[in-house]
Structures are given as structure tokens and as C-alpha cells.
Protein backbone atom coordinates (compact mmCIF):
# COMPACT_ATOMS: atom_id res chain seq x y z
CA UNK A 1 15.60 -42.73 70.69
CA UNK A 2 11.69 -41.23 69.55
CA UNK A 3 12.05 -39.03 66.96
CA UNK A 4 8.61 -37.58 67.80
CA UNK A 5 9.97 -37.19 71.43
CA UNK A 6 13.22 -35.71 70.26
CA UNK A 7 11.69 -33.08 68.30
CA UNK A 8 9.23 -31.88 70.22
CA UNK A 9 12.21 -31.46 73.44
CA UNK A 10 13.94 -29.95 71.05
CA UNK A 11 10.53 -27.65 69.94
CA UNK A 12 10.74 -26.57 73.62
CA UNK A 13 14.43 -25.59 74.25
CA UNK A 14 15.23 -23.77 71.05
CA UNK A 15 12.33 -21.62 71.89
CA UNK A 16 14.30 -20.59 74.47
CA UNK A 17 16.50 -17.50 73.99
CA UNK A 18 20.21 -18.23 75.00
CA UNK A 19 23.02 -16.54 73.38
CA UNK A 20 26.51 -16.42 74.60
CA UNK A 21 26.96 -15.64 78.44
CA UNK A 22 23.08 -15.42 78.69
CA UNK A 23 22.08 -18.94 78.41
CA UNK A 24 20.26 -18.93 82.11
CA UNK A 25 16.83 -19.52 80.70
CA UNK A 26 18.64 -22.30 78.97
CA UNK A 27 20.87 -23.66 81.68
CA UNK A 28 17.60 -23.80 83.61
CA UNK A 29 15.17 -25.71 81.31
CA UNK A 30 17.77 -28.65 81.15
CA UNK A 31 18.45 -29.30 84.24
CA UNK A 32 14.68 -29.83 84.96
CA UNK A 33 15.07 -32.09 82.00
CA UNK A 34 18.10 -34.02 83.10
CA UNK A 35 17.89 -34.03 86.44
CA UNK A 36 15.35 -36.86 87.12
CA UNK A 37 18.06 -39.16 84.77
CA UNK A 38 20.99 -38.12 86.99
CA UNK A 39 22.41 -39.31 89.99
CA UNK A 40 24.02 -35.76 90.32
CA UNK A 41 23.70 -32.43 88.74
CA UNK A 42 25.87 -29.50 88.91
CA UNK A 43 26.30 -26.36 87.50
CA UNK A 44 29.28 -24.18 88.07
CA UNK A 45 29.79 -20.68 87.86
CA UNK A 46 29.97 -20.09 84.09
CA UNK A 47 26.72 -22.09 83.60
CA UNK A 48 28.33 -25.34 82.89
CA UNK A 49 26.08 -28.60 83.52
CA UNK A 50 27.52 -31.53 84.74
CA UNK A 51 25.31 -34.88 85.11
CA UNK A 52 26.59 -37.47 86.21
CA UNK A 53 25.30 -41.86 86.29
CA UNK A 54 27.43 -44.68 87.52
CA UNK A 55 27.62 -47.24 85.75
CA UNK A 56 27.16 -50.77 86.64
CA UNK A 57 30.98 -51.59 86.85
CA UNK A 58 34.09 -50.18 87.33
CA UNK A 59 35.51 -48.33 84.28
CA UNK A 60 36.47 -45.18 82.45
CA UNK A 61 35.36 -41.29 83.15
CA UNK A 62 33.54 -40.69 79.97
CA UNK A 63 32.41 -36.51 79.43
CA UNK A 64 29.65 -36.53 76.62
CA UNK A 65 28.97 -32.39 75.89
CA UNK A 66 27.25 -29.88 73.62
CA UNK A 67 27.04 -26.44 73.45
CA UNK A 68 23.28 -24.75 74.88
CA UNK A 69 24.08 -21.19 73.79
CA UNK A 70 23.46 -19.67 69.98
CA UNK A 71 24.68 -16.89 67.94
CA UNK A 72 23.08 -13.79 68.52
CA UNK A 73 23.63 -10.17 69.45
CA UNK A 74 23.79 -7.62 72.55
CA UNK A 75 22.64 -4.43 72.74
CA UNK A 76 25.43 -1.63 72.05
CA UNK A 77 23.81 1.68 72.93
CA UNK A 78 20.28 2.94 72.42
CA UNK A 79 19.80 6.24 70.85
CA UNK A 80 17.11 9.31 71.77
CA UNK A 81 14.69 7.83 69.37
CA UNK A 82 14.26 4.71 70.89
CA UNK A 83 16.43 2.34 68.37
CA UNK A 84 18.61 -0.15 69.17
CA UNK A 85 22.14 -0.50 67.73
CA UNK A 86 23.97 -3.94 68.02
CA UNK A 87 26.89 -5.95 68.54
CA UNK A 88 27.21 -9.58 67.81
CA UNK A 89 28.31 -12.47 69.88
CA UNK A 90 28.67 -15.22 67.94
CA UNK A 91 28.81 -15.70 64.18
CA UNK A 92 25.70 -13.51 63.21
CA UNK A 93 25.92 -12.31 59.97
CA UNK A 94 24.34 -9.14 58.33
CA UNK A 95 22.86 -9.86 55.31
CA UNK A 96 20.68 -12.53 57.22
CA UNK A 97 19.47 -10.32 59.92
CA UNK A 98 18.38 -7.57 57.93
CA UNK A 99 14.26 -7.76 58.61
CA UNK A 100 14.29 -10.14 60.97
CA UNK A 101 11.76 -10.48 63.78
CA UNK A 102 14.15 -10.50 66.88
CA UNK A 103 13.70 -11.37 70.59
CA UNK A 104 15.43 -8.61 72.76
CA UNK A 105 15.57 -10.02 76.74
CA UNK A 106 12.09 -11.21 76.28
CA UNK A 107 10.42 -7.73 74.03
CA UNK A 108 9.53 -8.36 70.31
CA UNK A 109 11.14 -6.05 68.10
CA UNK A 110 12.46 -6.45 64.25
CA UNK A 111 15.95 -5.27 62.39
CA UNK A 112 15.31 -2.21 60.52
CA UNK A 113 15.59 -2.08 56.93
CA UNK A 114 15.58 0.92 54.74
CA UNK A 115 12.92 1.14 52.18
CA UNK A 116 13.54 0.20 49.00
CA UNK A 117 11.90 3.37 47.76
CA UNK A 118 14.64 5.11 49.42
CA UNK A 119 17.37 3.11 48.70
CA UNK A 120 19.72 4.30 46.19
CA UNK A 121 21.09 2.02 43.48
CA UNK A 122 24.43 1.35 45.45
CA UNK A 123 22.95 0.79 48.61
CA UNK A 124 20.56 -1.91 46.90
CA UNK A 125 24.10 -3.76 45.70
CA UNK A 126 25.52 -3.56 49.20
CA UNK A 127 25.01 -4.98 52.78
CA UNK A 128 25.25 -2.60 55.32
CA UNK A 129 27.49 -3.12 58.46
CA UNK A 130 26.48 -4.28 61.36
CA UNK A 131 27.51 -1.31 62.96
CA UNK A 132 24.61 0.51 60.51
CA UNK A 133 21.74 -1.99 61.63
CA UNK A 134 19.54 -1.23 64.82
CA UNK A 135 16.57 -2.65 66.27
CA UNK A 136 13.48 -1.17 66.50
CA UNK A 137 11.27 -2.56 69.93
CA UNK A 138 8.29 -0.04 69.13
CA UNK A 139 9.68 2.92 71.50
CA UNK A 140 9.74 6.76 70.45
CA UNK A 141 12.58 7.57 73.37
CA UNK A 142 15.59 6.30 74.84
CA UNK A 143 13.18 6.48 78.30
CA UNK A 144 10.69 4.46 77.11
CA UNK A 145 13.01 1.63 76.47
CA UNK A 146 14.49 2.31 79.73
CA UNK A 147 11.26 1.40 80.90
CA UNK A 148 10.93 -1.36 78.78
CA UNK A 149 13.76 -2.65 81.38
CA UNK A 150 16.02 -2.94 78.35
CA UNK A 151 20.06 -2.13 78.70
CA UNK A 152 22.91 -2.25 77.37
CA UNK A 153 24.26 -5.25 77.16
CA UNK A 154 20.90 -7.06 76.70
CA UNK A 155 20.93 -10.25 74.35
CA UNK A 156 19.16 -10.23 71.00
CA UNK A 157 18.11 -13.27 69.22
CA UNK A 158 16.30 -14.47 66.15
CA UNK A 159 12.62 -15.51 66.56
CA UNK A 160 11.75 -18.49 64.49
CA UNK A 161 10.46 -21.86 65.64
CA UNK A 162 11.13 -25.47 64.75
CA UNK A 163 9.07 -26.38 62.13
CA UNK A 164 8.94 -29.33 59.82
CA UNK A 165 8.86 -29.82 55.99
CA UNK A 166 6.29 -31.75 53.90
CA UNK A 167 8.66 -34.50 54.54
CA UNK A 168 8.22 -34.56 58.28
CA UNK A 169 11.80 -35.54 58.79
CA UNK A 170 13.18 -32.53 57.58
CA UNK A 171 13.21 -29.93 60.58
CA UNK A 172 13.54 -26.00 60.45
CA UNK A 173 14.45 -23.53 62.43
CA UNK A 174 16.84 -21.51 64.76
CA UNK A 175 19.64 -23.07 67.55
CA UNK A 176 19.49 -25.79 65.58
CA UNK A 177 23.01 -25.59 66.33
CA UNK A 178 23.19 -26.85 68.79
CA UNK A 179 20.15 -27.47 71.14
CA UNK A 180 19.60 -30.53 68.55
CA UNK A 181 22.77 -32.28 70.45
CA UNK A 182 21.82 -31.15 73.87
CA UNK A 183 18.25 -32.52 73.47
CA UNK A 184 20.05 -36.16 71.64
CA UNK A 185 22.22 -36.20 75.25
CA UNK A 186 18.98 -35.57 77.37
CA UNK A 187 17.45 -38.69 75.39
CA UNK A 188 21.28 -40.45 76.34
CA UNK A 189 20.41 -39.86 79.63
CA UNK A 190 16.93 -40.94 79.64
CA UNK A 191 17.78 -44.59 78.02
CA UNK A 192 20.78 -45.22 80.43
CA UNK A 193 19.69 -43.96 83.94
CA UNK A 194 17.43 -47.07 84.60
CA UNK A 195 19.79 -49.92 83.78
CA UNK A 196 23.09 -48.15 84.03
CA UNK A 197 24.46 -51.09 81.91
CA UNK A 198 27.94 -49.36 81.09
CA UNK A 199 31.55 -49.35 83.18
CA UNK A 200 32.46 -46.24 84.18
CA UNK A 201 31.16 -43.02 85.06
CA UNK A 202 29.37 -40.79 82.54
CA UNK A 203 29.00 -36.99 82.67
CA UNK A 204 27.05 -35.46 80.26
CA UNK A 205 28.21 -32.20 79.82
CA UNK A 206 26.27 -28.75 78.66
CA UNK A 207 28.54 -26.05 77.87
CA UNK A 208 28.61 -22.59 77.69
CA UNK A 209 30.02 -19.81 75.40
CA UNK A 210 30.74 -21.93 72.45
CA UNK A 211 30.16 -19.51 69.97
CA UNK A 212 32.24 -16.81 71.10
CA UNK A 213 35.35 -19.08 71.51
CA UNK A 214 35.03 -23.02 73.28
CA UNK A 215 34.88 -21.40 76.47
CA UNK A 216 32.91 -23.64 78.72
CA UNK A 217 34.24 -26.58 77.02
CA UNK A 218 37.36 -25.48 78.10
CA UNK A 219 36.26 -25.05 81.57
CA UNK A 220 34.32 -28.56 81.99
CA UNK A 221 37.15 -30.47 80.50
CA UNK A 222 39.29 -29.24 83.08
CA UNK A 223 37.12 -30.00 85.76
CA UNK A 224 35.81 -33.32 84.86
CA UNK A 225 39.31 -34.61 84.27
CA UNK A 226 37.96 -37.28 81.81
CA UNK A 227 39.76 -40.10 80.85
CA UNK A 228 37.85 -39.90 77.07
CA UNK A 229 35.40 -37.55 75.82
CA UNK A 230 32.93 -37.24 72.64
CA UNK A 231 31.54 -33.56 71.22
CA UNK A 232 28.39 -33.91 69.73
CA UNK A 233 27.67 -30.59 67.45
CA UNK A 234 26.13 -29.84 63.92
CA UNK A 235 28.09 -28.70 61.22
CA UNK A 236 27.81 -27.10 57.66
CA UNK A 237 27.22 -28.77 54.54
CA UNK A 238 27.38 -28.49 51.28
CA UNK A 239 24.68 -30.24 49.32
CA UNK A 240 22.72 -27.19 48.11
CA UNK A 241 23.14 -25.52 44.98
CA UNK A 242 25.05 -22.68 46.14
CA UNK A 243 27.97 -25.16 47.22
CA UNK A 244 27.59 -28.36 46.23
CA UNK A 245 31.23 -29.41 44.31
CA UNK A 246 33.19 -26.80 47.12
CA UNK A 247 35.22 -30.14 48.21
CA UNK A 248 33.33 -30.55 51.15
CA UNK A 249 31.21 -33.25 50.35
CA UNK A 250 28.74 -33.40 53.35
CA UNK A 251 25.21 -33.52 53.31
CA UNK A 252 21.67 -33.71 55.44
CA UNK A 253 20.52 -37.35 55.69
CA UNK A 254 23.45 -39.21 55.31
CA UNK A 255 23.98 -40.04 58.66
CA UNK A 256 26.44 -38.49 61.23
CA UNK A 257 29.32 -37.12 60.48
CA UNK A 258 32.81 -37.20 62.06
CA UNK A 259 35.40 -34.36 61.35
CA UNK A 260 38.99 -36.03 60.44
CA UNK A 261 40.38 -32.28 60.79
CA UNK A 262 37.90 -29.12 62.10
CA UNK A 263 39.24 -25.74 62.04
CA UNK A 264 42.61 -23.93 61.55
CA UNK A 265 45.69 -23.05 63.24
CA UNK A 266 45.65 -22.57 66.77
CA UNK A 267 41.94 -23.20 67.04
CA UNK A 268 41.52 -26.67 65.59
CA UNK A 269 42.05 -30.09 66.41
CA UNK A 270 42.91 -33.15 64.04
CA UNK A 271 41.14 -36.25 65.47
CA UNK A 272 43.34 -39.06 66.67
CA UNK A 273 43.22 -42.04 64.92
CA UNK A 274 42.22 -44.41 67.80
CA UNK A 275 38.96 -42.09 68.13
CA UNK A 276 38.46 -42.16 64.23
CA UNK A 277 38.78 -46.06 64.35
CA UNK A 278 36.12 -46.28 67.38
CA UNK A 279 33.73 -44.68 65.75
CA UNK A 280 34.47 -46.48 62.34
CA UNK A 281 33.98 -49.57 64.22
CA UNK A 282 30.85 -49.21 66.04
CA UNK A 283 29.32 -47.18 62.93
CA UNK A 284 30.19 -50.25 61.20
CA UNK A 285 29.13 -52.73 63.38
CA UNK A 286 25.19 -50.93 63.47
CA UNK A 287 25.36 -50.90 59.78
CA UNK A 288 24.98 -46.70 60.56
CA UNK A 289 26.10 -44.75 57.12
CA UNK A 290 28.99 -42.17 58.41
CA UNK A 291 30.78 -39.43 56.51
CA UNK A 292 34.21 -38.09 56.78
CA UNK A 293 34.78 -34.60 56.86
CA UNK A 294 37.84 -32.13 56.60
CA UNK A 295 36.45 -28.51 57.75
CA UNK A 296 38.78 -25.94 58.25
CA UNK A 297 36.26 -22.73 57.92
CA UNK A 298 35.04 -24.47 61.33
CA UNK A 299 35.13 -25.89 64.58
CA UNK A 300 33.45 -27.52 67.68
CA UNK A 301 34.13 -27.64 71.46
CA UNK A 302 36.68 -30.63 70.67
CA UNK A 303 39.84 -27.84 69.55
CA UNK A 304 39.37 -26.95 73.35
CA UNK A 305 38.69 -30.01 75.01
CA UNK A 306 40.96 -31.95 73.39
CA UNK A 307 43.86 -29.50 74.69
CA UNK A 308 43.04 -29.88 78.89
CA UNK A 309 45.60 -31.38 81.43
CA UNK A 310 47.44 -33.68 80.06
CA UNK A 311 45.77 -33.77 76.76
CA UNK A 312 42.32 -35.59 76.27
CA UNK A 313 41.65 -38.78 74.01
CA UNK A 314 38.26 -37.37 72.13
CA UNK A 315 36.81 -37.25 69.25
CA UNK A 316 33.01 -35.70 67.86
CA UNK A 317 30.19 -37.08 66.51
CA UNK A 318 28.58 -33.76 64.35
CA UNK A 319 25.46 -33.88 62.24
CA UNK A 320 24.95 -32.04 59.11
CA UNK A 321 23.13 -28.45 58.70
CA UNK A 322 21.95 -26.26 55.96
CA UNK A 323 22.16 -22.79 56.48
CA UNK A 324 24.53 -22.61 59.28
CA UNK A 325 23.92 -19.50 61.49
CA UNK A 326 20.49 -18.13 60.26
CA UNK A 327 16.98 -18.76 61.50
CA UNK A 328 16.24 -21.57 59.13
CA UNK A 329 18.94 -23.87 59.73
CA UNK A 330 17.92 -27.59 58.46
CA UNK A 331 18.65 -31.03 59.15
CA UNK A 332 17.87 -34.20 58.90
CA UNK A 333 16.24 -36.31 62.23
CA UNK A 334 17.44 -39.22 60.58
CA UNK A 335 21.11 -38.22 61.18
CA UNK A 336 20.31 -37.94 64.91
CA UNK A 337 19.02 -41.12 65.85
CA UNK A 338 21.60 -42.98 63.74
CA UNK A 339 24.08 -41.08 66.09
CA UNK A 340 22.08 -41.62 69.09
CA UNK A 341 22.11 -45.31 68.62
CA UNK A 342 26.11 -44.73 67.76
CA UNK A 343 26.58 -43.11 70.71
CA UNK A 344 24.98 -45.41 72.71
CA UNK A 345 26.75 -48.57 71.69
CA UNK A 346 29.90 -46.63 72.21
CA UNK A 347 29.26 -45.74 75.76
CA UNK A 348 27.73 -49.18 76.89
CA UNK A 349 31.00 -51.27 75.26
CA UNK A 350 33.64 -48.91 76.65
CA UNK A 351 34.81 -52.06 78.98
CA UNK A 352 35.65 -53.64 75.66
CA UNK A 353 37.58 -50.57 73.85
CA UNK A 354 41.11 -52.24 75.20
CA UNK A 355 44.47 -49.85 75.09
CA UNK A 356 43.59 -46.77 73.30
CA UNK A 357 47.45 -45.41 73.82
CA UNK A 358 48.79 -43.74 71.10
CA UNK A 359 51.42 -45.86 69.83
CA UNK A 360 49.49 -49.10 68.76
């Protein structure tokens, strides 16, 4: 994988505005990309993508996925004035979108924010709800936004492009999580279509609605019917100052990481151990620095796909983020093409996993 080529695909399609159930624009832009690197594309009703190459030999169904759409908002009603108030979709939080320059169906507008002038000494201690915040898209009338072709319903997303840091690794920006992964399966796709040197069939998967609830995910899996499947997502860290010595000892630039246990309850999943050994293995074997993570406060498409049929042997390859869920999410593009070159070993030696049943 080109980390200069990675970054500026990935330049390109977080640009794009995609938030859950609204990631057309998205759904759209990659299968341009993929499709040339396929020897089939689909996309079902929900916006899934399925690409599929055969492989040289005969061997397993293998479903690769990540998630195209990003946190972000809808439209809730629009009042006489012209404002905008807002519902999220997605883990959008208020004290981060307070001023914010914000893309609404394609019209510039920003998140209000009272004057501090005005503000009284409680109100400068507090963060107001989200049901308090509204948009403003320059109109004097709710008939001027009307004409702005703006409804309810409309998404709302950040605007803030991928940028990088003195230290040009370092990248910046929003949908980090988690057009990063569905650019690092585009490249997948790009470095395996020629020589198809894998058993098998591959389907790389783009799913929907992750952020309001593994939807697509859940979808795809069923569909696809694979006989092993890897998530590729980012996750939080913790190697700032505001969190470093939580417990949760993951960080930018140490290489991929691979949850042991991701969310809670009902919504989680607890990776098997053949999975966990796999990618200890081949991590191993490339000399690629790994961490371990436990992470219940979160979760990836695996607590869905994990669950499908008859139940799914999969596992997730995640990469580290600062400041999950705003427009400045970091990372590292180190992490990415160690697990790119993971990934890739994995899915070209699947003819040599042997038995992967669970009592071994």
C-alpha cells in the first residue's frame, strides 16, 4: 500500500458528506473506485456494496467490510426565522458542535452559539442540549430555506478536511472513522485484482448505518453467507493527557489494534480465540507491532456480524483515533499500512489456516 495514494483517496471520500441512511454520495464515489478491481459489484437496497474477486483456487468465502457512513445530524424542524433545529444520528456530541461550520444537504451554514456577552455566568459553566442548538444557513424565513430545497429530514455534517501535521504522517480531520478503512479495502482490492493469488472468494464489503446501530453489517453478513469475515474500523484511544492511565492502554502509531472484547451486553462481541491467534500469527510473522484491546464504551460492525446464520468465525482489525467523533479526529498512517500488509498476508494464506473449529 502508498501512503501518499491512501491519503489522498481518502482526501477525496471524506470530503464527501454521508451520514447515516444518506450515504448515496458515498455509496457512489466507491463504487467508481472499486469497480475497475472487481469482477462484480453490487449494491442492495440499503446501500450495501458488495465486490467480489475469485481467487486463483478453490477455497473459503472471505467478507472484508467497513462502515462508509459518519456521525452527523438531520434536520428536526425549521422555525419562521429561518434556523435550523437538529437531531443527531450517530454519536454527535454537543459540546463539540457548538460553532461549527456544518454542511446541510450540500448549503454551508454554522451551529449557533450565544454570545458570550450575553451569556450569563451559568450558562458559560453549562452545555446546552442538543435540543437548544440550531443551525443557521443564512435565511431570514422558513420560505427561504424552503427554497433553499432544504427539509426536514435533511442530513447535517461537519465541514473539515483531511489535513496533515508537521509530521506528515499524522492525519486530521473528519470520517476519519471510518472512510480511513474503506479507502485501506479499496487499496486491498487494487493489489489483489491482477494476480488473484488467494483461494477462495473475497467480498469486500461497504456497509451502511453503522453508527446508528450495525445495521448494514447486519444485512451483508446475512447475504454473503461467509464462511470467515474481518471488520476493519478505528477506535478510541487513550494516549492524550486527558486519558492516558484510564486502563485502556491504546495509542496512535503503534500499529493496529485488535479488540479481545468491544462493547457491552447485548451489543458486543468477545473475539474467538482462533481469530485472536490468526492475527497473532501473521502480525507476528511480518514483524507488525499489534495491541490488544478490551473496549466496552464501544463497538464495531463485528457485534452484528459475528451473530448471522449460524454464527460467523470473525474477528477485526481496528486502528487507533484521537478524538473519536469530532472534526479533528487523528491517526496515525503508519497504523494503516502495517494493517494493510496484515490483511493482506491473511487473505492470500487462507488455504493454509487449517481447521479453525472451535474445539481445538
Amino acid at each position: 500500500m502508498n501512503k501518499d495514494e491512501f491519503l489522498e483517496e481518502l482526501k477525496d471520500i471524506a470530503a464527501i458528506q454521508g451520514t447515516p441512511g444518506q450515504e448515496m454520495k458515498v455509496v457512489r464515489s466507491l463504487v467508481e473506485k472499486i469497480s475497475p478491481y472487481s469482477d462484480e459489484v453490487e449494491i442492495d437496497h440499503m446501500g450495501n456494496i458488495y465486490a467480489t474477486i475469485h481467487g486463483s483456487k478453490p477455497g473459503p468465502t472471505m467478507m472484508v467490510s467497513a462502515h462508509s457512513d459518519e456521525i452527523g445530524c438531520v434536520v428536526r424542524d425549521i422555525d419562521d426565522n429561518g434556523f435550523l433545529r437538529i437531531e443527531r444520528t450517530g454519536g454527535m456530541i454537543e459540546s463539540l458542535l457548538i460553532g461549527r461550520k456544518v454542511n446541510v444537504n450540500g448549503h454551508f451554514g454554522v451551529v449557533g452559539v450565544k454570545a458570550g456577552h450575553l451569556q450569563t455566568p451559568e450558562e458559560r459553566k453549562t452545555i446546552p442540549s442538543i435540543y437548544d442548538l440550531y443551525v443557521d444557513v443564512g435565511a431570514t424565513s422558513k420560505e427561504e430555506v424552503h427554497n433553499m430545497t432544504i427539509q426536514i429530514g435533511d442530513p447535517i455534517s461537519y465541514i473539515s478536511d483531511i489535513e496533515t501535521f508537521t509530521n506528515a504522517d499524522l492525519i486530521c480531520g473528519k470520517s476519519i472513522d471510518n472512510r480511513s478503512c474503506c479507502v485501506l479495502l479499496l487499496q486491498l482490492f487494487k493489489e489483489l485484482f491482477t494476480e488473484k493469488n488467494f483461494a477462495g472468494k473475497l467480498v469486500g464489503v461497504i456497509a451502511v448505518q453503522e453508527e446508528v446501530g450495525l445495521r448494514g453489517a447486519k444485512v451483508a453478513t446475512y447475504k454473503v453467507n461467509p464462511d470467515f469475515a474481518l471488520v476493519l474500523d478505528t477506535i478510541p484511544c487513550a494516549d492524550t493527557p486527558d486519558s492516558i492511565g484510564s486502563g485502556y492502554p491504546v495509542g496512535i502509531g503503534r500499529g493496529p489494534v485488535f479488540p479481545a472484547l468491544a462493547g457491552g451486553g447485548v451489543r458486543g462481541n468477545i473475539m474467538s480465540p482462533q481469530v485472536k491467534n490468526l492475527l497473532i500469527h501473521y502480525a507476528n510473522e511480518l514483524d507488525v507491532p499489534y495491541q490488544m484491546a478490551v473496549m466496552t464504551g464501544a463497538t464495531t460492525d463485528l457485534a452484528a456480524v459475528h451473530l448471522e446464520r449460524e454464527g460467523v468465525l470473525a474477528g477485526a482489525i481496528t486502528f487507533a483515533r484521537r478524538y473519536s467523533h469530532s472534526p479533528v479526529e487523528v491517526a496515525h498512517l503508519r497504523d494503516f499500512k502495517q494493517g494493510f500488509d496484515l490483511l493482506k498476508k491473511m487473505i492470500t494464506d487462507a488455504d493454509n489456516w487449517g481447521d479453525l473449529g472451535f474445539i481445538k
